[in-house]
N, C-alpha and C. Protein backbone atom coordinates (compact mmCIF):
# COMPACT_ATOMS: atom_id res chain seq x y z
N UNK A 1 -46.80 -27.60 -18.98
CA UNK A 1 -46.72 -26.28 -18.38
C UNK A 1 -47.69 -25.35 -19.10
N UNK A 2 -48.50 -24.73 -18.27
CA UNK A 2 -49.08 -23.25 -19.25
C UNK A 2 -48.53 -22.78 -19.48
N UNK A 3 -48.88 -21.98 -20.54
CA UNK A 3 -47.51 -20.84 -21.26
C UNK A 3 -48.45 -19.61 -20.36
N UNK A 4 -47.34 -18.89 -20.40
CA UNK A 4 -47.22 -17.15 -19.35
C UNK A 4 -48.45 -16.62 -20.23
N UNK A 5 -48.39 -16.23 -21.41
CA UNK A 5 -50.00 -16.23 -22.17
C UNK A 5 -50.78 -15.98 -21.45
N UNK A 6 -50.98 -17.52 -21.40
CA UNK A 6 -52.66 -18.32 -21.06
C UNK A 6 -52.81 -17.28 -19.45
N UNK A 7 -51.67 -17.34 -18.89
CA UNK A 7 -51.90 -17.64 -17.34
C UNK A 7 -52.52 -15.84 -17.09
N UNK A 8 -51.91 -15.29 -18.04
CA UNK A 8 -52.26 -13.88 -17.84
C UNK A 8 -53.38 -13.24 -18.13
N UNK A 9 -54.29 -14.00 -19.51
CA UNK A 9 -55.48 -14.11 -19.46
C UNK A 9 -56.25 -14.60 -18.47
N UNK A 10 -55.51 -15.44 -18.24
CA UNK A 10 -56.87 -15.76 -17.08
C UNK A 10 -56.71 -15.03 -15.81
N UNK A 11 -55.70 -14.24 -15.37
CA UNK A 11 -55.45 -13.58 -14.53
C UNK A 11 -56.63 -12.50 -14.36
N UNK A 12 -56.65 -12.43 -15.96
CA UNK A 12 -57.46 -10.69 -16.42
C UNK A 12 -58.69 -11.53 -16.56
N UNK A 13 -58.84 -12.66 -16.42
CA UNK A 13 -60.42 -12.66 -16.41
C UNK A 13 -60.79 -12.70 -14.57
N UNK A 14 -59.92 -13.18 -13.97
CA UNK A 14 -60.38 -13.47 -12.48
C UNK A 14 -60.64 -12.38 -12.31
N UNK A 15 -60.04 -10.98 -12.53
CA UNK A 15 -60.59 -9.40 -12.27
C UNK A 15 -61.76 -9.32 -12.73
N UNK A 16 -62.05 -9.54 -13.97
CA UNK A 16 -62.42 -9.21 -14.48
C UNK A 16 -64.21 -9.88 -13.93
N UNK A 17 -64.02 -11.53 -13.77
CA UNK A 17 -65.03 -11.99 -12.71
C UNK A 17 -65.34 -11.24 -11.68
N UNK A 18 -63.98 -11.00 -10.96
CA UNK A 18 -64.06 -10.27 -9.74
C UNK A 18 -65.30 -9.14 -9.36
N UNK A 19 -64.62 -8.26 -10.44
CA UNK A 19 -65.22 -7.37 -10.67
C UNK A 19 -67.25 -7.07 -10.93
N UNK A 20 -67.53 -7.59 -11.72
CA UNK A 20 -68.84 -8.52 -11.94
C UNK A 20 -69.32 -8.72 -10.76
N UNK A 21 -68.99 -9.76 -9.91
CA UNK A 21 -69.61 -9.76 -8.68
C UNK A 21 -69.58 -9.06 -8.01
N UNK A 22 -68.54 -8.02 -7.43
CA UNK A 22 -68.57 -7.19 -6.66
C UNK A 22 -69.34 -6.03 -6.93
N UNK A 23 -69.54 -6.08 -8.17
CA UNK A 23 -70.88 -4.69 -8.63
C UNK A 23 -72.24 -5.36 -7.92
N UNK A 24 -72.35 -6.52 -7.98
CA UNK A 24 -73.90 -7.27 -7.13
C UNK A 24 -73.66 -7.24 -5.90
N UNK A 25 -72.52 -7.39 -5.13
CA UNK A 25 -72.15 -7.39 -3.75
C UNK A 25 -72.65 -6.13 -3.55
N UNK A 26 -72.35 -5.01 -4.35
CA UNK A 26 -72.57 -3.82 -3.69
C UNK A 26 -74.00 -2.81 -3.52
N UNK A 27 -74.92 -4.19 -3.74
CA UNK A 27 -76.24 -4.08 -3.76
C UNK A 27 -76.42 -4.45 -2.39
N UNK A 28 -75.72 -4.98 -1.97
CA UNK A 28 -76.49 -5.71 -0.36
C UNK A 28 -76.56 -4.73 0.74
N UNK A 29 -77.16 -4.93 1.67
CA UNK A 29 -76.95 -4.41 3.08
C UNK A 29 -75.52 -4.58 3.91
N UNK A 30 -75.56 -4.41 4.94
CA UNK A 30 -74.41 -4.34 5.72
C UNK A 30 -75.13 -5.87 6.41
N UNK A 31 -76.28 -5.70 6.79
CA UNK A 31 -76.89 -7.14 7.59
C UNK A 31 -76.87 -8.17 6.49
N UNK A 32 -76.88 -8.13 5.31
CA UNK A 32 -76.96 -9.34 4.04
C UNK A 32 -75.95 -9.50 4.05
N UNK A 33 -74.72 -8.54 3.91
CA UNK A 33 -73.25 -8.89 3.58
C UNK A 33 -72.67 -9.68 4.35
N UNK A 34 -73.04 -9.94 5.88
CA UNK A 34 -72.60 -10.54 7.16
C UNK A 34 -72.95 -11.30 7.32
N UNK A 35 -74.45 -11.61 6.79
CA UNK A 35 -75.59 -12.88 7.49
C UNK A 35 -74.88 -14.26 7.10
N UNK A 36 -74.32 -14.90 8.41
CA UNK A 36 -74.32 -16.24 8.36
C UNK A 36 -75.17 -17.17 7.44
N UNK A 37 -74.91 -17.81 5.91
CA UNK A 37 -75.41 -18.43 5.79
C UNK A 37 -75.22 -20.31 5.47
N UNK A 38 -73.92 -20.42 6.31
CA UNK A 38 -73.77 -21.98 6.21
C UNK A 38 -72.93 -22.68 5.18
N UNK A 39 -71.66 -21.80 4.92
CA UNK A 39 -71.04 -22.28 3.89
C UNK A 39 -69.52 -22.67 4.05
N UNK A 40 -68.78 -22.93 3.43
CA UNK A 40 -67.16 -22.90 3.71
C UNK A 40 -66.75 -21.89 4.48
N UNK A 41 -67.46 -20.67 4.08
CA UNK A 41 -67.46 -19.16 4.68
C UNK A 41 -68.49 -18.34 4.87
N UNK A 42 -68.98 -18.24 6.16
CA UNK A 42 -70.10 -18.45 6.73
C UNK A 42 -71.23 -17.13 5.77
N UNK A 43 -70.57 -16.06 5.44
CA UNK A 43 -70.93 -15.32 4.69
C UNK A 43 -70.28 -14.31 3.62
N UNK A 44 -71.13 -13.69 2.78
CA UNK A 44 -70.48 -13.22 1.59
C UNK A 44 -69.19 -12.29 1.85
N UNK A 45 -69.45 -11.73 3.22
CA UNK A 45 -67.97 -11.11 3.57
C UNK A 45 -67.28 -11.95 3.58
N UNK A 46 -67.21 -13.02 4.55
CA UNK A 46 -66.40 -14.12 4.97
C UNK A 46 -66.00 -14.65 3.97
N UNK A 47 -66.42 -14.80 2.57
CA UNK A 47 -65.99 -15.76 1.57
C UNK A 47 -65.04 -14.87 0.45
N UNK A 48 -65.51 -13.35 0.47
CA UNK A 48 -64.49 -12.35 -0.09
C UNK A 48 -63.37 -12.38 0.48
N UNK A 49 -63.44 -12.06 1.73
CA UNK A 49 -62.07 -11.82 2.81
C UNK A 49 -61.08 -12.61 2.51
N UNK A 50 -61.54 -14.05 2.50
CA UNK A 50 -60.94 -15.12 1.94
C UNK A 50 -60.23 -15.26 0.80
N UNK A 51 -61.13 -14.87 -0.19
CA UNK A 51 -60.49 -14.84 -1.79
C UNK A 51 -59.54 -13.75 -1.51
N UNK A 52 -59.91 -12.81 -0.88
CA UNK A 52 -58.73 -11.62 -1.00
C UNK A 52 -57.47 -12.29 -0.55
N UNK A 53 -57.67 -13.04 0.79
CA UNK A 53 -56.55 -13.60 1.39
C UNK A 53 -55.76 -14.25 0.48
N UNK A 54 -56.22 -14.71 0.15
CA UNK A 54 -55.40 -16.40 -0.89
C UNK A 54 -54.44 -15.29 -1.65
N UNK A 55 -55.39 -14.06 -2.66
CA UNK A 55 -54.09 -13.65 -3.54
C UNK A 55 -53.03 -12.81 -2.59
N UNK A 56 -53.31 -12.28 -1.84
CA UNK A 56 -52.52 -12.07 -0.79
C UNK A 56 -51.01 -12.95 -0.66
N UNK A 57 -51.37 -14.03 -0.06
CA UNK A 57 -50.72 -15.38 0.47
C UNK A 57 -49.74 -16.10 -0.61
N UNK A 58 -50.92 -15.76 -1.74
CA UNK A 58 -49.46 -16.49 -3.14
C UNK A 58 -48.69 -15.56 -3.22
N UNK A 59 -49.32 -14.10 -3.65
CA UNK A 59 -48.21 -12.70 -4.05
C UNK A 59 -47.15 -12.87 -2.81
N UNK A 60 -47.17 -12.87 -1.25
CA UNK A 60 -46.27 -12.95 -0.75
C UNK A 60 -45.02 -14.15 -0.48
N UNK A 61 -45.83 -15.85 -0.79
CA UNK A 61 -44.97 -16.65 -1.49
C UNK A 61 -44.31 -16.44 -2.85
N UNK A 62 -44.99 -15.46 -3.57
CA UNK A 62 -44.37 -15.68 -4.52
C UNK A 62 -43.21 -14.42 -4.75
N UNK A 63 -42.83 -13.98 -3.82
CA UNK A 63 -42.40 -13.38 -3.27
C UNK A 63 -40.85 -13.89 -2.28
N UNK A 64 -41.18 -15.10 -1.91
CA UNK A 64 -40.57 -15.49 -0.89
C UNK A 64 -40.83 -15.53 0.23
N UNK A 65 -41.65 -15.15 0.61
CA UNK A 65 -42.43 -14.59 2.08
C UNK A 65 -43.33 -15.83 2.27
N UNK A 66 -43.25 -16.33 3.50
CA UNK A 66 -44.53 -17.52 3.97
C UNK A 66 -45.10 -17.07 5.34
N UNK A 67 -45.83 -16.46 5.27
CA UNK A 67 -46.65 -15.64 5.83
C UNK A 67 -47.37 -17.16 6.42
N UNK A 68 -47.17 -16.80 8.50
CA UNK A 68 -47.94 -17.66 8.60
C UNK A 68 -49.71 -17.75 9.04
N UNK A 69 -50.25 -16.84 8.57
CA UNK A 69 -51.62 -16.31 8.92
C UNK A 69 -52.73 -15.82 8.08
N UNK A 70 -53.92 -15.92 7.77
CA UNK A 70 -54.56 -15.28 6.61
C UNK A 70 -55.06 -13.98 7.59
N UNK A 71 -55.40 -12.70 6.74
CA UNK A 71 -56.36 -11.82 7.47
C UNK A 71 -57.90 -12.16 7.89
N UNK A 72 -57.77 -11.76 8.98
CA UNK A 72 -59.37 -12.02 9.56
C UNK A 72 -59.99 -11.25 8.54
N UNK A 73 -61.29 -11.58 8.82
CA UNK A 73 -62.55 -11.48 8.49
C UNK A 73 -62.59 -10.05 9.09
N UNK A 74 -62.98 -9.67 10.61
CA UNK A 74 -62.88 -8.51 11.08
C UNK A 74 -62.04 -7.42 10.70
N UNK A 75 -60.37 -7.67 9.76
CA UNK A 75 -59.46 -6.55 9.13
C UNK A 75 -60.73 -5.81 8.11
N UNK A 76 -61.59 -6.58 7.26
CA UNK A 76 -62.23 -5.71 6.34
C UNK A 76 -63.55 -6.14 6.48
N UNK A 77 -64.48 -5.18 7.54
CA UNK A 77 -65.39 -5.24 8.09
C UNK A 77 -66.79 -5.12 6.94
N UNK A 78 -66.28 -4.18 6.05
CA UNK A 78 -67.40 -3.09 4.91
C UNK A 78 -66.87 -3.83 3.41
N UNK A 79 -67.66 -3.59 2.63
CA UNK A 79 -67.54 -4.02 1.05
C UNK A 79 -66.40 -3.23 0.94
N UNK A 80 -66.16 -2.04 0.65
CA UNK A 80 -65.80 -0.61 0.35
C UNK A 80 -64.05 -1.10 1.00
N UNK A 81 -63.84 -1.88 2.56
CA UNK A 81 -62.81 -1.89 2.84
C UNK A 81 -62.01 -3.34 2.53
N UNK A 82 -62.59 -3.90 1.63
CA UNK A 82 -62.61 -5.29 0.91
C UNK A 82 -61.88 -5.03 -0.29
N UNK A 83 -62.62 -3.77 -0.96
CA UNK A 83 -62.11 -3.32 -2.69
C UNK A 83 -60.94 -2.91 -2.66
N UNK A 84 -60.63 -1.63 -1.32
CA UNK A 84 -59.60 -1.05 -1.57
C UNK A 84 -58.48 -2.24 -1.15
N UNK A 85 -58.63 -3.10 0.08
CA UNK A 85 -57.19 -4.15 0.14
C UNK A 85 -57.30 -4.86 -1.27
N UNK A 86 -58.38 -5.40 -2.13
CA UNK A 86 -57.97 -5.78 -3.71
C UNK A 86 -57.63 -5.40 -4.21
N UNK A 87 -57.62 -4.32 -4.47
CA UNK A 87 -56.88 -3.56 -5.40
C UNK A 87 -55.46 -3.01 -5.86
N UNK A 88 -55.16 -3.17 -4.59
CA UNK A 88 -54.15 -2.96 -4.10
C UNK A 88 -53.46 -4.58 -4.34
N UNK A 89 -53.55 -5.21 -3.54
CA UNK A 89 -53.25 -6.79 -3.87
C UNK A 89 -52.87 -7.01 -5.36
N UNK A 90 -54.51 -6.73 -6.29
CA UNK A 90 -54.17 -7.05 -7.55
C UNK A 90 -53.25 -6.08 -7.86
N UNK A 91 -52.90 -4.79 -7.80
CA UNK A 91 -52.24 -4.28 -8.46
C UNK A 91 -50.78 -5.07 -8.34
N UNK A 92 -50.11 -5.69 -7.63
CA UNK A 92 -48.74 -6.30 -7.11
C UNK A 92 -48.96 -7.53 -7.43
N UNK A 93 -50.34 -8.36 -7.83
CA UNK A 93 -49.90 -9.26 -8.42
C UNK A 93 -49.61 -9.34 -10.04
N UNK A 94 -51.07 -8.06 -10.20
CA UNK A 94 -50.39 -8.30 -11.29
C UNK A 94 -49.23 -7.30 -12.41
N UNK A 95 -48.21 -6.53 -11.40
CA UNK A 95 -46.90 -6.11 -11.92
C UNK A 95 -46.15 -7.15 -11.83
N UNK A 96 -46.26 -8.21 -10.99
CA UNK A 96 -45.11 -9.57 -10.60
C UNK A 96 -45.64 -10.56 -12.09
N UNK A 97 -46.59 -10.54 -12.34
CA UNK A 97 -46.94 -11.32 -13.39
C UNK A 97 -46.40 -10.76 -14.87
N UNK A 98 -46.22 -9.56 -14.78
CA UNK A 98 -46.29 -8.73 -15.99
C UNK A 98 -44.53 -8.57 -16.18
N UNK A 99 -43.97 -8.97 -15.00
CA UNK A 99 -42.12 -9.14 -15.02
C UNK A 99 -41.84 -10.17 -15.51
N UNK A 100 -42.85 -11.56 -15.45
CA UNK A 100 -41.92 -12.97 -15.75
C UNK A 100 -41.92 -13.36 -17.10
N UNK A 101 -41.12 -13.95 -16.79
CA UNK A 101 -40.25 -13.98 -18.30
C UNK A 101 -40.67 -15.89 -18.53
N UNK A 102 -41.25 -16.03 -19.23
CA UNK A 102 -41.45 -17.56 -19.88
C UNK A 102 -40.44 -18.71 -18.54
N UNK A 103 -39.17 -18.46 -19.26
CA UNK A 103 -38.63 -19.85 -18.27
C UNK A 103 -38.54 -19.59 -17.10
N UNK A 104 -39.41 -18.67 -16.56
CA UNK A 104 -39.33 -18.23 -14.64
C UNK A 104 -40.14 -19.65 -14.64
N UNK A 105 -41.45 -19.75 -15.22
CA UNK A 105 -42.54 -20.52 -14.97
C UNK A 105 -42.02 -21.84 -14.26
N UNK A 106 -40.83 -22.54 -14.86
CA UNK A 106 -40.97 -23.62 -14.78
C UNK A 106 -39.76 -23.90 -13.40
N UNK A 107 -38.96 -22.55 -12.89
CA UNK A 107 -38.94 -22.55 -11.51
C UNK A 107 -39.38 -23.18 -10.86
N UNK A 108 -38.84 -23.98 -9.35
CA UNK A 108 -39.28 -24.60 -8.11
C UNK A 108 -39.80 -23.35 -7.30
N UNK A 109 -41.06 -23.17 -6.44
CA UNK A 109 -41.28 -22.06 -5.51
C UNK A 109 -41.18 -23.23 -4.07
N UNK A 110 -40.55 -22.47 -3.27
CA UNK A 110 -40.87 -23.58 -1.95
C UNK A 110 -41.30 -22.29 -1.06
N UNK A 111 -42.38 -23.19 -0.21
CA UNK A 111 -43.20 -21.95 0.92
C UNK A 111 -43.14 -22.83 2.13
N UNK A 112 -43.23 -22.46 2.90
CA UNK A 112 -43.85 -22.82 4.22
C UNK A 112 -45.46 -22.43 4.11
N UNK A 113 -46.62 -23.59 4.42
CA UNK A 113 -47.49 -23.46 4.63
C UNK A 113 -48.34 -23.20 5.66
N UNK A 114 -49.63 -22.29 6.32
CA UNK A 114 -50.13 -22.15 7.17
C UNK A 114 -49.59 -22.90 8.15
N UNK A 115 -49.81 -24.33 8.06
CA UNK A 115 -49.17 -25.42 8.86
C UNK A 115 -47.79 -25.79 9.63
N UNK A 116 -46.98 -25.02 8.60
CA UNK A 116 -45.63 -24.81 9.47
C UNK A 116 -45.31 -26.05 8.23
N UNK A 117 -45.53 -26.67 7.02
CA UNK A 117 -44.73 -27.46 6.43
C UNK A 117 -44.56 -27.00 5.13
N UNK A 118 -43.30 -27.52 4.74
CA UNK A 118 -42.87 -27.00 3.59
C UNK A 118 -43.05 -27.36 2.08
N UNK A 119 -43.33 -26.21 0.80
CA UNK A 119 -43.89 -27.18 0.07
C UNK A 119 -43.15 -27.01 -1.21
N UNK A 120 -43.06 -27.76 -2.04
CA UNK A 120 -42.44 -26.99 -3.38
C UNK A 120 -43.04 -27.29 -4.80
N UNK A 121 -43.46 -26.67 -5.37
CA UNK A 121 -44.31 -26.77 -6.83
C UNK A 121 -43.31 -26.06 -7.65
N UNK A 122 -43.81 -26.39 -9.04
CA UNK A 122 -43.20 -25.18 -10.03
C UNK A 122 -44.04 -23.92 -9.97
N UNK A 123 -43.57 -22.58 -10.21
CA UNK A 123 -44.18 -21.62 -10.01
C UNK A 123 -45.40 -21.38 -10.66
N UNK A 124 -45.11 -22.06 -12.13
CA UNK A 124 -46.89 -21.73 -12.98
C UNK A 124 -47.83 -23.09 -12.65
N UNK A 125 -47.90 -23.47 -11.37
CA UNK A 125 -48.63 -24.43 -10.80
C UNK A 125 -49.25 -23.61 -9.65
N UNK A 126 -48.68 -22.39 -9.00
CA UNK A 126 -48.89 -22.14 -8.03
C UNK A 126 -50.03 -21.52 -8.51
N UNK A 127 -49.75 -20.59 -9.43
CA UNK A 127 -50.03 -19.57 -10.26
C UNK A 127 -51.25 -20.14 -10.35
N UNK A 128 -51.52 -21.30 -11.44
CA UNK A 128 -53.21 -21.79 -11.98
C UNK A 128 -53.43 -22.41 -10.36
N UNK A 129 -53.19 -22.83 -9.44
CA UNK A 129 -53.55 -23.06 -8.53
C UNK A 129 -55.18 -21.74 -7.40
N UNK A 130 -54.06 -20.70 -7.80
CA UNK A 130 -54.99 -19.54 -7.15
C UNK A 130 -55.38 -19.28 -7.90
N UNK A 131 -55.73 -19.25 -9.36
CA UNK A 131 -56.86 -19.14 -9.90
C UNK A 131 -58.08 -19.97 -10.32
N UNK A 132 -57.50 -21.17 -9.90
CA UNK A 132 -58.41 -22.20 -9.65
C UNK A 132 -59.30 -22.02 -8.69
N UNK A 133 -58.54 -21.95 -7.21
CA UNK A 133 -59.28 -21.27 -5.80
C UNK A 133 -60.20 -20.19 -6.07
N UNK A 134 -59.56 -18.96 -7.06
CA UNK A 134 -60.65 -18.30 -7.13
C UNK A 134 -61.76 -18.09 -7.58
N UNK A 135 -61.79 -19.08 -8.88
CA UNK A 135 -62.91 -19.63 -9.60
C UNK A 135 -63.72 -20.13 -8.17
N UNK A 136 -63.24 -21.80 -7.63
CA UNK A 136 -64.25 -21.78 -6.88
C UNK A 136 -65.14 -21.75 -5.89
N UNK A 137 -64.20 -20.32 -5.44
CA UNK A 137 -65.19 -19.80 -4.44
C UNK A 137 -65.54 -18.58 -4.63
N UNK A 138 -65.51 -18.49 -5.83
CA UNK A 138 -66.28 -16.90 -6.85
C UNK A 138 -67.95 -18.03 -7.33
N UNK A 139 -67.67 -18.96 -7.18
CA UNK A 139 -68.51 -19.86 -7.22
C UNK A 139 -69.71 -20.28 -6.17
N UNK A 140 -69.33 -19.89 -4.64
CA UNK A 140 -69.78 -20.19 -3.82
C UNK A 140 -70.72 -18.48 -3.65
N UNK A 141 -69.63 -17.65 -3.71
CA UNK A 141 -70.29 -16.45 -3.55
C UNK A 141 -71.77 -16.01 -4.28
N UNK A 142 -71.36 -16.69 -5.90
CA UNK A 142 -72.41 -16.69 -5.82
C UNK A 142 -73.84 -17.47 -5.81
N UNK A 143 -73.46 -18.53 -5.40
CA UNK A 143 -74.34 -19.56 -4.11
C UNK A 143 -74.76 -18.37 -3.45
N UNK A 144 -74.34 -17.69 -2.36
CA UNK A 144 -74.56 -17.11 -1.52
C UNK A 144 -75.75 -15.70 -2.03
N UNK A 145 -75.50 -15.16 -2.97
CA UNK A 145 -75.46 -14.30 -3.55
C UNK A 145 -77.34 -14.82 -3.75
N UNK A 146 -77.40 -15.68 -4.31
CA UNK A 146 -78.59 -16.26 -5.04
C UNK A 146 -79.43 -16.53 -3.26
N UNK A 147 -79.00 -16.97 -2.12
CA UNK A 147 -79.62 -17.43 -1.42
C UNK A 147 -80.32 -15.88 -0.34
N UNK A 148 -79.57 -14.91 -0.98
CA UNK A 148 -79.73 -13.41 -0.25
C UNK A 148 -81.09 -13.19 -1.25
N UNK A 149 -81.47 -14.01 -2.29
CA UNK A 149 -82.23 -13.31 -3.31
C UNK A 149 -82.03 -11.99 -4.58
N UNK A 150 -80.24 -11.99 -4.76
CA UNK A 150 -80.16 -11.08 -5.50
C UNK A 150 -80.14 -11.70 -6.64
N UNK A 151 -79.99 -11.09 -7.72
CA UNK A 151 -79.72 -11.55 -9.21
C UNK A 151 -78.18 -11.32 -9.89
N UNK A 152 -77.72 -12.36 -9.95
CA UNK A 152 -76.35 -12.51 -10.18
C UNK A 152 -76.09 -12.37 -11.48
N UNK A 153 -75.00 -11.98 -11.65
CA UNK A 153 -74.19 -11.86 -13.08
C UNK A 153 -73.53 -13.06 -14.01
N UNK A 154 -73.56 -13.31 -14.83
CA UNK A 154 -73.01 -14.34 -15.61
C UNK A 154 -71.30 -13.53 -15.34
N UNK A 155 -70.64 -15.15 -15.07
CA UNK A 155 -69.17 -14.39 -14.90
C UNK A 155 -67.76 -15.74 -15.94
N UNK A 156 -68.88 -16.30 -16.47
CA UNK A 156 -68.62 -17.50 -17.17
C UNK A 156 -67.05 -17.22 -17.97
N UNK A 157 -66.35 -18.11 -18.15
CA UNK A 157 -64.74 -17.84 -19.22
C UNK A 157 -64.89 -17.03 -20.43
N UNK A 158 -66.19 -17.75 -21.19
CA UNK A 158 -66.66 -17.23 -22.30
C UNK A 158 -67.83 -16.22 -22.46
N UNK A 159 -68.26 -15.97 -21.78
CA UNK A 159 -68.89 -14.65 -21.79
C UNK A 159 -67.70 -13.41 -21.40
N UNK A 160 -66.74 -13.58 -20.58
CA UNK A 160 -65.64 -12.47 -20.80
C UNK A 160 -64.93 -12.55 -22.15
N UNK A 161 -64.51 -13.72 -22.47
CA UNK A 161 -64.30 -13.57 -24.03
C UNK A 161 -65.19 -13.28 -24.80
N UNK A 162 -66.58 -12.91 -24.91
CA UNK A 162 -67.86 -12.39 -25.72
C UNK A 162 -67.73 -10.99 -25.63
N UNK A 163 -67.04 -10.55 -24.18
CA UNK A 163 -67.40 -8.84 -23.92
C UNK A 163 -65.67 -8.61 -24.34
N UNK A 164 -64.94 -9.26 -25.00
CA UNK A 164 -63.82 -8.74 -25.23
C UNK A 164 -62.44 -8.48 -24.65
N UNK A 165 -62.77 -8.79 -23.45
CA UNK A 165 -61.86 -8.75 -22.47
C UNK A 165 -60.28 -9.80 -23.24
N UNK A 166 -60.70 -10.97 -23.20
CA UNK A 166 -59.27 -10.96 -23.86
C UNK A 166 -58.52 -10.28 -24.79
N UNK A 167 -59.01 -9.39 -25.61
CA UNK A 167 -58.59 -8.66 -26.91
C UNK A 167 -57.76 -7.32 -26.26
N UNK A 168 -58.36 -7.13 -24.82
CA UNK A 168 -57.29 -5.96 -24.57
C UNK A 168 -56.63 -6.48 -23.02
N UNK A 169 -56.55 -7.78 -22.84
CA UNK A 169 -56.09 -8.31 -21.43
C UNK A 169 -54.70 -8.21 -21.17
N UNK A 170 -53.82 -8.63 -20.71
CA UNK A 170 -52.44 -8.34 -19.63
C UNK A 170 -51.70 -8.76 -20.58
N UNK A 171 -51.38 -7.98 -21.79
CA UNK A 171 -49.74 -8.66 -22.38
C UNK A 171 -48.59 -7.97 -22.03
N UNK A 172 -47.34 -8.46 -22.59
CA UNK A 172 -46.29 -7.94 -22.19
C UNK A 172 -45.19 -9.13 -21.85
């Protein structure tokens, strides 16, 4: 099992990635941000929307809620209307993270999936699960990112531990 720790650091680094890229995102055009370019998600909106979705989708499983739908692509048309549904998101995931108490972790979560089937993990599986997802398609973005011709940010584990970020990250 990860210990609640670990999981919260890395919570505060996925922002903290997050974040990083979305300062280069907010270099693009409205036509760059959209442009189809051939990926899991056809473009850099399309592949945000997505990541937004996922924490979405766990916070409301983890929750209890099995939400059977992700948000379109079309709900957050603009960068600007991308940040504010994250923010928001992160803020609720991470007060739900900042409540659990060590032996929650090792809890059963059962969801109903997109699919209509049911699933059950321990909860700090679900947990490194979506931050796994978001690693890698914070990964793809910036694939994408590089193929628009911008210049991307190092968003590496250890370069957030270089800028300090763990020293003042999510305890409690």
């Amino acid at each position: 099992m990860v210990p609640l720790a670990t999981l919260r650091e890395l919570i505060a680094y996925n922002y903290w990635a997050r974040d990083r890229q979305l300062e280069v995102c907010a270099a693009l055009s409205q036509e760059q941000f959209q442009r189809p370019l051939g990926n899991s998600f056809t473009s850099v909106r399309d592949t945000l929307v997505h990541l937004v979705g996922a924490e979405w989708l766990w916070l409301e499983r983890w929750h209890g809620r099995s939400p059977r739908a992700l948000p379109s692509a079309e709900e957050s048309p603009t960068l600007a209307a991308i940040v504010d549904r994250w923010r928001g998101i992160e803020h609720g995931l991470c007060e739900y993270v900042t409540g659990l108490k060590e032996e929650a972790l090792a809890s059963p979560l059962t969801y109903t999936n997109l699919s209509g089937e049911a699933w059950t993990y321990p909860l700090w599986r679900t947990i490194l699960h979506l931050l796994n997802h978001q690693t890698y398609h914070r990964g793809q973005v910036t694939t994408l990112l590089r193929q628009l011709g911008m210049q991307t940010t190092p968003v590496d584990l250890l370069v957030a531990d270089d800028s300090g970020l763990f020293d003042t990250a999510m305890h409690g």
